[in-house]
PDB file of N, CA and C in Angstrom:
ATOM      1  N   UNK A   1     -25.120   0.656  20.244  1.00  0.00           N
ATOM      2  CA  UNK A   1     -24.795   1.454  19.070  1.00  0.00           C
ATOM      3  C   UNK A   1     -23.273   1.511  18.912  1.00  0.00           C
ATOM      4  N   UNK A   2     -22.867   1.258  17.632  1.00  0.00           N
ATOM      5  CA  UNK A   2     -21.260   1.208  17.758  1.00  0.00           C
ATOM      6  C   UNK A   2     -20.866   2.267  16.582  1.00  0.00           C
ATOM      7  N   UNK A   3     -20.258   3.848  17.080  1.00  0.00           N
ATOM      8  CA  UNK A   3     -19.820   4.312  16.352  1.00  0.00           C
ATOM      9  C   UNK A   3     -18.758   3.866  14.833  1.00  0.00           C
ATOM     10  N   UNK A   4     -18.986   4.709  14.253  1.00  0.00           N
ATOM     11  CA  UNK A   4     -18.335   4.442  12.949  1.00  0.00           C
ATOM     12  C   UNK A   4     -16.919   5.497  12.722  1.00  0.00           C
ATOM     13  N   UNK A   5     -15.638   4.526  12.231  1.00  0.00           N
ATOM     14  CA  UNK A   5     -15.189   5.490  12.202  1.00  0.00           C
ATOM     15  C   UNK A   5     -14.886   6.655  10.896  1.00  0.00           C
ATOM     16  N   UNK A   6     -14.641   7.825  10.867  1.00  0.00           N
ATOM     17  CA  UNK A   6     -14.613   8.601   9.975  1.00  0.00           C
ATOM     18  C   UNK A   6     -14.322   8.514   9.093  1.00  0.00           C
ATOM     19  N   UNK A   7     -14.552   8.382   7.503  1.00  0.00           N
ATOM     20  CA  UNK A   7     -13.720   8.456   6.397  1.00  0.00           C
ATOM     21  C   UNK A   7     -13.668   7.060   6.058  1.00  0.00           C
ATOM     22  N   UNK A   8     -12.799   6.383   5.109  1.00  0.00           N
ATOM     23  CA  UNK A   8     -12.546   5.300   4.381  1.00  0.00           C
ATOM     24  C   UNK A   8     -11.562   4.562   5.390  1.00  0.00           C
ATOM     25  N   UNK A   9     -11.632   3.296   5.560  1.00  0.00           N
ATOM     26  CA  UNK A   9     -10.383   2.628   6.631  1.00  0.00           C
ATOM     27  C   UNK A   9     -10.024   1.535   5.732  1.00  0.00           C
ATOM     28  N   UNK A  10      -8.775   1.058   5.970  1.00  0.00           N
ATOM     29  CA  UNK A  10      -8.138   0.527   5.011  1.00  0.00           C
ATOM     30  C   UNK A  10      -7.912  -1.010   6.248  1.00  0.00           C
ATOM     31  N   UNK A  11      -6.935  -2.223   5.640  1.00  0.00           N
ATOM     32  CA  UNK A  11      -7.018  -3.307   6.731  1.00  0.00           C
ATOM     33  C   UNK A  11      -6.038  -2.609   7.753  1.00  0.00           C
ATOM     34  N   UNK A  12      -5.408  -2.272   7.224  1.00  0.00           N
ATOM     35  CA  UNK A  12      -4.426  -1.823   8.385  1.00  0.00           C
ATOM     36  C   UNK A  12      -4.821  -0.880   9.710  1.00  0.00           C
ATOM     37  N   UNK A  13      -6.045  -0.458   9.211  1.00  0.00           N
ATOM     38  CA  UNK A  13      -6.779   0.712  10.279  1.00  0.00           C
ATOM     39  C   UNK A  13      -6.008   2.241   9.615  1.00  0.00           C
ATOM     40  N   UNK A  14      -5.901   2.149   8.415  1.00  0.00           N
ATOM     41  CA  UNK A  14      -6.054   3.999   8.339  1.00  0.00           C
ATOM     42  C   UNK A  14      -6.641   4.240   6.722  1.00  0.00           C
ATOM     43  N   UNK A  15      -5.800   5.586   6.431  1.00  0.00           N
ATOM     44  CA  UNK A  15      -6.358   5.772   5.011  1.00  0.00           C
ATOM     45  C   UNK A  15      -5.369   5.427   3.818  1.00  0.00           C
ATOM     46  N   UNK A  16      -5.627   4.657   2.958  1.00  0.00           N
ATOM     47  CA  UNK A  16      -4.533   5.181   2.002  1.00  0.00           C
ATOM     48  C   UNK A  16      -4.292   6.312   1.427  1.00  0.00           C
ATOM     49  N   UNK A  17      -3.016   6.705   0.658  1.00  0.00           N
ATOM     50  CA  UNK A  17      -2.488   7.362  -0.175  1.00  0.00           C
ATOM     51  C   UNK A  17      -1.521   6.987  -0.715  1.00  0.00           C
ATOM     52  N   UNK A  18      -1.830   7.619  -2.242  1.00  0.00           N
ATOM     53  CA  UNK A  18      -0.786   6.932  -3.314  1.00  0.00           C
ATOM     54  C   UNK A  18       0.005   7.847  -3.301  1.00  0.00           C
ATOM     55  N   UNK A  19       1.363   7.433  -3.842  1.00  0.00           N
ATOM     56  CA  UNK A  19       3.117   7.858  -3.586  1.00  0.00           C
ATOM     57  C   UNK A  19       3.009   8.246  -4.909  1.00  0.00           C
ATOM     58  N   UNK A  20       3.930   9.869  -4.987  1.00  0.00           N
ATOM     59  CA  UNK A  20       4.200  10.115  -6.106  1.00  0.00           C
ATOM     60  C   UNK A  20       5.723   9.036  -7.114  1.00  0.00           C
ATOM     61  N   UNK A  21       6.290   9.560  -7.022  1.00  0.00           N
ATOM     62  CA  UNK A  21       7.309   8.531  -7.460  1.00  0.00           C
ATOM     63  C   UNK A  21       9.725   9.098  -7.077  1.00  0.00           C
ATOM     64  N   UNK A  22       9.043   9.410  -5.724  1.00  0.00           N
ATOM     65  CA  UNK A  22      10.036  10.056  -4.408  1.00  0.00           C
ATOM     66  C   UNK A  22      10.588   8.883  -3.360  1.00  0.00           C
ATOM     67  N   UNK A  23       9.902   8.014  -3.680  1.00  0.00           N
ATOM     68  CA  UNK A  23      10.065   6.868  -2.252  1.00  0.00           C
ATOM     69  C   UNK A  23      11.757   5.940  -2.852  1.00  0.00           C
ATOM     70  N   UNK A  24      12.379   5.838  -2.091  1.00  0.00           N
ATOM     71  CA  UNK A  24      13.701   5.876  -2.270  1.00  0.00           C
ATOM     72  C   UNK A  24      13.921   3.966  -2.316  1.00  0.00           C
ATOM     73  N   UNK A  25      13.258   3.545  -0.809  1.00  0.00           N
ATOM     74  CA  UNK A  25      13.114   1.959  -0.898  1.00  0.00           C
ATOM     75  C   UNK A  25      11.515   0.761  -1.010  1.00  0.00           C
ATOM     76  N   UNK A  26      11.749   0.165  -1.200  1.00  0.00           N
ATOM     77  CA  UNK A  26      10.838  -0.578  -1.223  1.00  0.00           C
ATOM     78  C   UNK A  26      10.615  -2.158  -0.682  1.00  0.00           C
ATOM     79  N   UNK A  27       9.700  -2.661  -0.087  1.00  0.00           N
ATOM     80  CA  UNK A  27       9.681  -4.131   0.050  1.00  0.00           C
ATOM     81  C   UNK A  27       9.751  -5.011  -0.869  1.00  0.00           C
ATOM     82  N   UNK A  28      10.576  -6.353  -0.531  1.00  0.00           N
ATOM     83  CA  UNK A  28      10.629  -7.183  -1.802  1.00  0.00           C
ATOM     84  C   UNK A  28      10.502  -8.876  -0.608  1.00  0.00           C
ATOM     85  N   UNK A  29       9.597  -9.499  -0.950  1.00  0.00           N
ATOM     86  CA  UNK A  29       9.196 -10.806  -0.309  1.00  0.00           C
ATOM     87  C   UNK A  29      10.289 -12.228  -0.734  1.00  0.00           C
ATOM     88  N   UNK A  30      11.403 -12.653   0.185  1.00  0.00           N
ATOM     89  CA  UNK A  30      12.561 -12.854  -0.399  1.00  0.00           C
ATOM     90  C   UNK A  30      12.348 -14.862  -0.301  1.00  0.00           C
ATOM     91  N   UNK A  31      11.197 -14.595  -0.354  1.00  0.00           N
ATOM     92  CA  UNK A  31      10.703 -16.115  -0.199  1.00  0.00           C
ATOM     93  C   UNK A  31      10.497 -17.167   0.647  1.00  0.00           C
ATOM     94  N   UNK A  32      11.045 -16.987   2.333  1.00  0.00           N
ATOM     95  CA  UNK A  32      10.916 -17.474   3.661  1.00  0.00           C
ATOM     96  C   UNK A  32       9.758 -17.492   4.193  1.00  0.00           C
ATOM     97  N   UNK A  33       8.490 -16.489   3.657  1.00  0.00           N
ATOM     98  CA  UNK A  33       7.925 -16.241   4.223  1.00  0.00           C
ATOM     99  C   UNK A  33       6.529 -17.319   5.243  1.00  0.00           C
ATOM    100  N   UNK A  34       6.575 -17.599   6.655  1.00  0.00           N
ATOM    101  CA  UNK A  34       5.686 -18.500   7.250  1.00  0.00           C
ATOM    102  C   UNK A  34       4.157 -17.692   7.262  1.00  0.00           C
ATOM    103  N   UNK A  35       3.864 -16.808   7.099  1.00  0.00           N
ATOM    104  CA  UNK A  35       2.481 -16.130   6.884  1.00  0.00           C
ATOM    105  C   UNK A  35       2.138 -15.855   7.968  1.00  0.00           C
ATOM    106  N   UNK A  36       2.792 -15.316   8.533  1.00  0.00           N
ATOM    107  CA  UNK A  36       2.103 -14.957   9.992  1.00  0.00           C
ATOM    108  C   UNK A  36       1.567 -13.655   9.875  1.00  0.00           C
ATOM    109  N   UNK A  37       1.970 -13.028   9.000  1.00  0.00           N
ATOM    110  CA  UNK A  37       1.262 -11.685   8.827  1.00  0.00           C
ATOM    111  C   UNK A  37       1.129 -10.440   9.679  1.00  0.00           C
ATOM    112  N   UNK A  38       2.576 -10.504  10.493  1.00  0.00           N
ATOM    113  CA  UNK A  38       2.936  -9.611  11.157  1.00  0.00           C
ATOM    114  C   UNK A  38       3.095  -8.056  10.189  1.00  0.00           C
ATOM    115  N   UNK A  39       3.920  -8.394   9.408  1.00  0.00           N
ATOM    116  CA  UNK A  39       4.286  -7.305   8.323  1.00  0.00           C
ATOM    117  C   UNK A  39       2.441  -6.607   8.196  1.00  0.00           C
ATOM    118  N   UNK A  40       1.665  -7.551   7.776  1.00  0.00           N
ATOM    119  CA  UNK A  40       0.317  -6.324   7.605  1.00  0.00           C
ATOM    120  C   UNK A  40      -0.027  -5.591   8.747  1.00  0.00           C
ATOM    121  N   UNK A  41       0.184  -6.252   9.619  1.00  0.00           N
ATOM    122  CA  UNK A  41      -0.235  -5.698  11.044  1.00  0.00           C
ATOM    123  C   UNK A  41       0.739  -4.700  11.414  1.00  0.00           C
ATOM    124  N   UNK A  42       2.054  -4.214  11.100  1.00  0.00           N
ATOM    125  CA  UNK A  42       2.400  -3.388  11.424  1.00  0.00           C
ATOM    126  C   UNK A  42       2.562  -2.186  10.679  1.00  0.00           C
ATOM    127  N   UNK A  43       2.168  -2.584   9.018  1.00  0.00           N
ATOM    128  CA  UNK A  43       2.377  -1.671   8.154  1.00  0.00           C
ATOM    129  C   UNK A  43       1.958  -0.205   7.942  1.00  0.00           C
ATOM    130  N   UNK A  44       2.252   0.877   8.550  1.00  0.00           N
ATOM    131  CA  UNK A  44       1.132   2.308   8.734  1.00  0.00           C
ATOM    132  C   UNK A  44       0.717   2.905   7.028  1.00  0.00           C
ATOM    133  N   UNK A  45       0.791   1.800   6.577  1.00  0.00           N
ATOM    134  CA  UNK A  45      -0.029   2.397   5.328  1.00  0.00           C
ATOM    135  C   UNK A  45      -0.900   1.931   4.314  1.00  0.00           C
ATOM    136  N   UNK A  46      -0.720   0.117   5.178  1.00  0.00           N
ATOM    137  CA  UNK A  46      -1.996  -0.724   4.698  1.00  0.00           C
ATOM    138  C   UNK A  46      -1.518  -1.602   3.435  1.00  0.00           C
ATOM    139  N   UNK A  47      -0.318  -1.096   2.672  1.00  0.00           N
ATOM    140  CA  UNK A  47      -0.111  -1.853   1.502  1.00  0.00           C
ATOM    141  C   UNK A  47      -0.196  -3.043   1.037  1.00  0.00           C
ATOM    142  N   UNK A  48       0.079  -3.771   2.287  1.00  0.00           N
ATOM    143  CA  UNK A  48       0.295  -5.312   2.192  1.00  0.00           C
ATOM    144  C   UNK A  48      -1.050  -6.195   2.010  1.00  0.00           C
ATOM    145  N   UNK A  49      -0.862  -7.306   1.186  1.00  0.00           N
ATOM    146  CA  UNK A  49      -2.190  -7.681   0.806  1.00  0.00           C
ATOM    147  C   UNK A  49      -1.924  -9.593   0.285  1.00  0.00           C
ATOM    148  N   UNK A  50      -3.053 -10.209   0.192  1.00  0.00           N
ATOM    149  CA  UNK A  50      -2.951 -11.490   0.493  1.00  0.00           C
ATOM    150  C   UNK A  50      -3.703 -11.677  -0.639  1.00  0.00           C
ATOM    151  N   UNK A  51      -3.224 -12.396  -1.740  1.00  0.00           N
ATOM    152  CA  UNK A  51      -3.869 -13.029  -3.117  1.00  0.00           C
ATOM    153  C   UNK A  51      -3.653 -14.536  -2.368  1.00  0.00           C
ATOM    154  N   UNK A  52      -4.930 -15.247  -3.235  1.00  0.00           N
ATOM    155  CA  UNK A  52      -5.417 -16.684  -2.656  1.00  0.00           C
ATOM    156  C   UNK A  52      -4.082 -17.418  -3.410  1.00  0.00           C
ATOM    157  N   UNK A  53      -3.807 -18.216  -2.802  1.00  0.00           N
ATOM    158  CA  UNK A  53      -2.886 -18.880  -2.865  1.00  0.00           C
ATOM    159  C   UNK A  53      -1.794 -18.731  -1.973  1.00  0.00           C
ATOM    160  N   UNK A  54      -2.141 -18.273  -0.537  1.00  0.00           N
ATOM    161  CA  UNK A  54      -1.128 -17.273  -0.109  1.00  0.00           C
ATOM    162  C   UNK A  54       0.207 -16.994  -0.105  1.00  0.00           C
ATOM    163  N   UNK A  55      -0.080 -15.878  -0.993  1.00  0.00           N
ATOM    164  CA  UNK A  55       1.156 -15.049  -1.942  1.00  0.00           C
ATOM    165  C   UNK A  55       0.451 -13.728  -1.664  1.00  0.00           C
ATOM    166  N   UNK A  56       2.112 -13.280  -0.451  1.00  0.00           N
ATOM    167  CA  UNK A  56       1.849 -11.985   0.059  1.00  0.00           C
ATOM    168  C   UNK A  56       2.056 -11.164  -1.209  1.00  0.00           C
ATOM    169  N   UNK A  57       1.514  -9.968  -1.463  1.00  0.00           N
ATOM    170  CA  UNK A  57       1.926  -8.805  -2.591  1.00  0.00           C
ATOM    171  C   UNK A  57       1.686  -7.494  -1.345  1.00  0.00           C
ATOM    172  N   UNK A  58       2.958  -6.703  -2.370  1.00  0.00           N
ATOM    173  CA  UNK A  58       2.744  -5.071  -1.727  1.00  0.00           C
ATOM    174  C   UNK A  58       1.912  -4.332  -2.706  1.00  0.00           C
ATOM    175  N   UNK A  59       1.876  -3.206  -2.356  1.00  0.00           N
ATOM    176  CA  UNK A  59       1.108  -2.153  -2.843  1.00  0.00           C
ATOM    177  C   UNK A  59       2.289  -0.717  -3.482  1.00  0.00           C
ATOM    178  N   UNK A  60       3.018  -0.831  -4.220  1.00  0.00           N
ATOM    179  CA  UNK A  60       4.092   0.170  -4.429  1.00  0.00           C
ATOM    180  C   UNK A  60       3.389   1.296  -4.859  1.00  0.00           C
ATOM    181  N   UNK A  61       2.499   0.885  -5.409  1.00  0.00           N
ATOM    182  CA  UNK A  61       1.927   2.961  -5.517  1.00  0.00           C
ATOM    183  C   UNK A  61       1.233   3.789  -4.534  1.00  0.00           C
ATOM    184  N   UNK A  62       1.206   2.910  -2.893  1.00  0.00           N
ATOM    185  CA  UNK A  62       1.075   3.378  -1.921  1.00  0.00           C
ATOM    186  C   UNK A  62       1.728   3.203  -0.962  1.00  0.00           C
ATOM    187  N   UNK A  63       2.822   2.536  -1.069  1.00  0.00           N
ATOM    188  CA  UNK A  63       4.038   2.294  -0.262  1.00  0.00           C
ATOM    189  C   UNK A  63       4.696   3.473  -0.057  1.00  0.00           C
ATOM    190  N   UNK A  64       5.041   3.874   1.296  1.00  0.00           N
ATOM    191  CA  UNK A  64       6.419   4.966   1.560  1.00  0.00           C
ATOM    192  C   UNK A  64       7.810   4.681   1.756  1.00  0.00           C
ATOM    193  N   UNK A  65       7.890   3.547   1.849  1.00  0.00           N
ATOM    194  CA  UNK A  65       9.637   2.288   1.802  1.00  0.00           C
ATOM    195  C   UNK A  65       9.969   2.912   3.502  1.00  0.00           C
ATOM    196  N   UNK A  66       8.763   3.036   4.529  1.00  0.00           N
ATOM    197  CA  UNK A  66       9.300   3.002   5.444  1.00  0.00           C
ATOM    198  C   UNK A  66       9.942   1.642   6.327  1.00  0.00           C
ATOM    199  N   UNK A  67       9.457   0.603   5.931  1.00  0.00           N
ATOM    200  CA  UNK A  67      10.583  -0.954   6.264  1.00  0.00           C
ATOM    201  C   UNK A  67      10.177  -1.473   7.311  1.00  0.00           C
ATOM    202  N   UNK A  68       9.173  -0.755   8.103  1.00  0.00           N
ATOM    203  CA  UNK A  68       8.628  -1.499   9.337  1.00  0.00           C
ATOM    204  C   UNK A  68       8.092  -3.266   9.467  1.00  0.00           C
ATOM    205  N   UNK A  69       7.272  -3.123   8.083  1.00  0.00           N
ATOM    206  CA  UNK A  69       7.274  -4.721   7.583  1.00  0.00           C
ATOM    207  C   UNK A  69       8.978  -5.622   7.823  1.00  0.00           C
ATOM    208  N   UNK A  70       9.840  -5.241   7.015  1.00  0.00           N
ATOM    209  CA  UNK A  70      10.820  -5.817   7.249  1.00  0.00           C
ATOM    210  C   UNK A  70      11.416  -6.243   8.648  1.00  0.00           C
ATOM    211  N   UNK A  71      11.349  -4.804   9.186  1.00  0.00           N
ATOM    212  CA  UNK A  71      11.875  -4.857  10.414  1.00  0.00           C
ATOM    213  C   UNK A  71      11.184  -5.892  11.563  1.00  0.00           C
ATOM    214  N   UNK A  72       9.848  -5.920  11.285  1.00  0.00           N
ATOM    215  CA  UNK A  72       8.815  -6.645  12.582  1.00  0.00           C
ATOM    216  C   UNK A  72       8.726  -8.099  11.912  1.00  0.00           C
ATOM    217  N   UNK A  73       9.289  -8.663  10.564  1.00  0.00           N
ATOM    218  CA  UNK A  73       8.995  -9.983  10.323  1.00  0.00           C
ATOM    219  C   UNK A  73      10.180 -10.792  11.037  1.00  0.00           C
ATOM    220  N   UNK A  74       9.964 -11.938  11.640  1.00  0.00           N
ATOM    221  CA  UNK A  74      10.427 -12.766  12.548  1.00  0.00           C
ATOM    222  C   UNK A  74      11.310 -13.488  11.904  1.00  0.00           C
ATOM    223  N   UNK A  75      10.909 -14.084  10.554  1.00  0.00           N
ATOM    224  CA  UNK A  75      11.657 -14.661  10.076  1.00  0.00           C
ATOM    225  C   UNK A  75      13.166 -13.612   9.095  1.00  0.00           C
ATOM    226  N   UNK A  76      12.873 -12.208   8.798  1.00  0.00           N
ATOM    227  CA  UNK A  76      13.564 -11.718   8.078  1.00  0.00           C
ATOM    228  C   UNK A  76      13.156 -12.158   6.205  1.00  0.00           C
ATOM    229  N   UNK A  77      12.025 -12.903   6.125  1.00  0.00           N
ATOM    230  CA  UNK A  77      11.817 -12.612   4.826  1.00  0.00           C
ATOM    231  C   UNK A  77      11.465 -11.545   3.974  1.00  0.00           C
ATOM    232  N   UNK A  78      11.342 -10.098   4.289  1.00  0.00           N
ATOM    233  CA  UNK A  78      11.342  -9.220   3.842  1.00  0.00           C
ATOM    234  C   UNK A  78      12.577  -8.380   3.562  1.00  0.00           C
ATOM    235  N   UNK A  79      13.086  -7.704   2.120  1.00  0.00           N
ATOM    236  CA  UNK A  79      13.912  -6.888   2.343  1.00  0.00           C
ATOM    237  C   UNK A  79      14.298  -5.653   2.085  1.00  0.00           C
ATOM    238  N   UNK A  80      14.201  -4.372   2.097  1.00  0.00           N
ATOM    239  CA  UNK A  80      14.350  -3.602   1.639  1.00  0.00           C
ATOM    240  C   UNK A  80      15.269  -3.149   0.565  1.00  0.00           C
ATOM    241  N   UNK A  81      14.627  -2.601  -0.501  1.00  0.00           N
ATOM    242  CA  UNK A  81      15.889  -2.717  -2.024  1.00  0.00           C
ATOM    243  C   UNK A  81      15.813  -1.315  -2.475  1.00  0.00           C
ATOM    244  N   UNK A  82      16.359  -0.694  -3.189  1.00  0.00           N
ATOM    245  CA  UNK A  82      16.704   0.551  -4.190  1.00  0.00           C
ATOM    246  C   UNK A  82      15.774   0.514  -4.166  1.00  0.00           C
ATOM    247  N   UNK A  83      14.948   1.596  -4.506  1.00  0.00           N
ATOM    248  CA  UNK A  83      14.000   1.490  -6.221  1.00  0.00           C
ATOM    249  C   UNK A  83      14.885   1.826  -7.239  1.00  0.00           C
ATOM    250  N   UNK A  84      14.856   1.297  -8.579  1.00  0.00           N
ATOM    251  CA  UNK A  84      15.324   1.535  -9.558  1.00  0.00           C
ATOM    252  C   UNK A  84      14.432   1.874 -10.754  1.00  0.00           C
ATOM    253  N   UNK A  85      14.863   3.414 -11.235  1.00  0.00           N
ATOM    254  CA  UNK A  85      13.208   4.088 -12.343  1.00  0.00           C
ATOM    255  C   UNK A  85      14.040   3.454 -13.367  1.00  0.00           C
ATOM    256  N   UNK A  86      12.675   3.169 -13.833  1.00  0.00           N
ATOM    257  CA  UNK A  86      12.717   2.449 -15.363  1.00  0.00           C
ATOM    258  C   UNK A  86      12.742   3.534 -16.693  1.00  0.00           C
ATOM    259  N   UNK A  87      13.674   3.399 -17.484  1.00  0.00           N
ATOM    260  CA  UNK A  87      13.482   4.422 -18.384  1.00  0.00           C
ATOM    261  C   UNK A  87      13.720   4.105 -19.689  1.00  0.00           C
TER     262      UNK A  87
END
């Protein structure tokens, strides 16, 4: 019997939640990227996501611009930028 775990799980292993519009930085994929897919694996909020063709995309309305992606990719193709509100 293999317990289940509680609630909704996301790939990353938790829950999402969407960001009001407070988050200061954000990921931007600066085109190096070898796909190793470290960045999803370390991301604590699941954003990161793989459209066929593999072409990484984030998730900005559940992103917190904490940068851990950036920080754990090997190659440095990730980078953290402003956000800039559109008005």
């Amino acid at each position: 019997m293999n317990p289940t775990p509680p609630g909704p799980v996301a790939p990353g292993g938790n829950t999402p939640t969407k960001m009001g519009s407070w988050g200061l930085l954000k990921p931007v994929l600066m085109g190096r990227c070898s796909f190793c897919l470290l960045c999803w694996v370390f991301c604590p909020d699941g954003v990161i996501y793989q459209e066929p063709g593999r072409k990484l995309r984030f998730d900005y309305r559940s992103c917190k611009g904490c940068g851990f992606c950036a920080r754990e990719c090997p190659l440095k193709s990730i980078e953290m930028v402003e956000v800039v509100e559109e008005r």
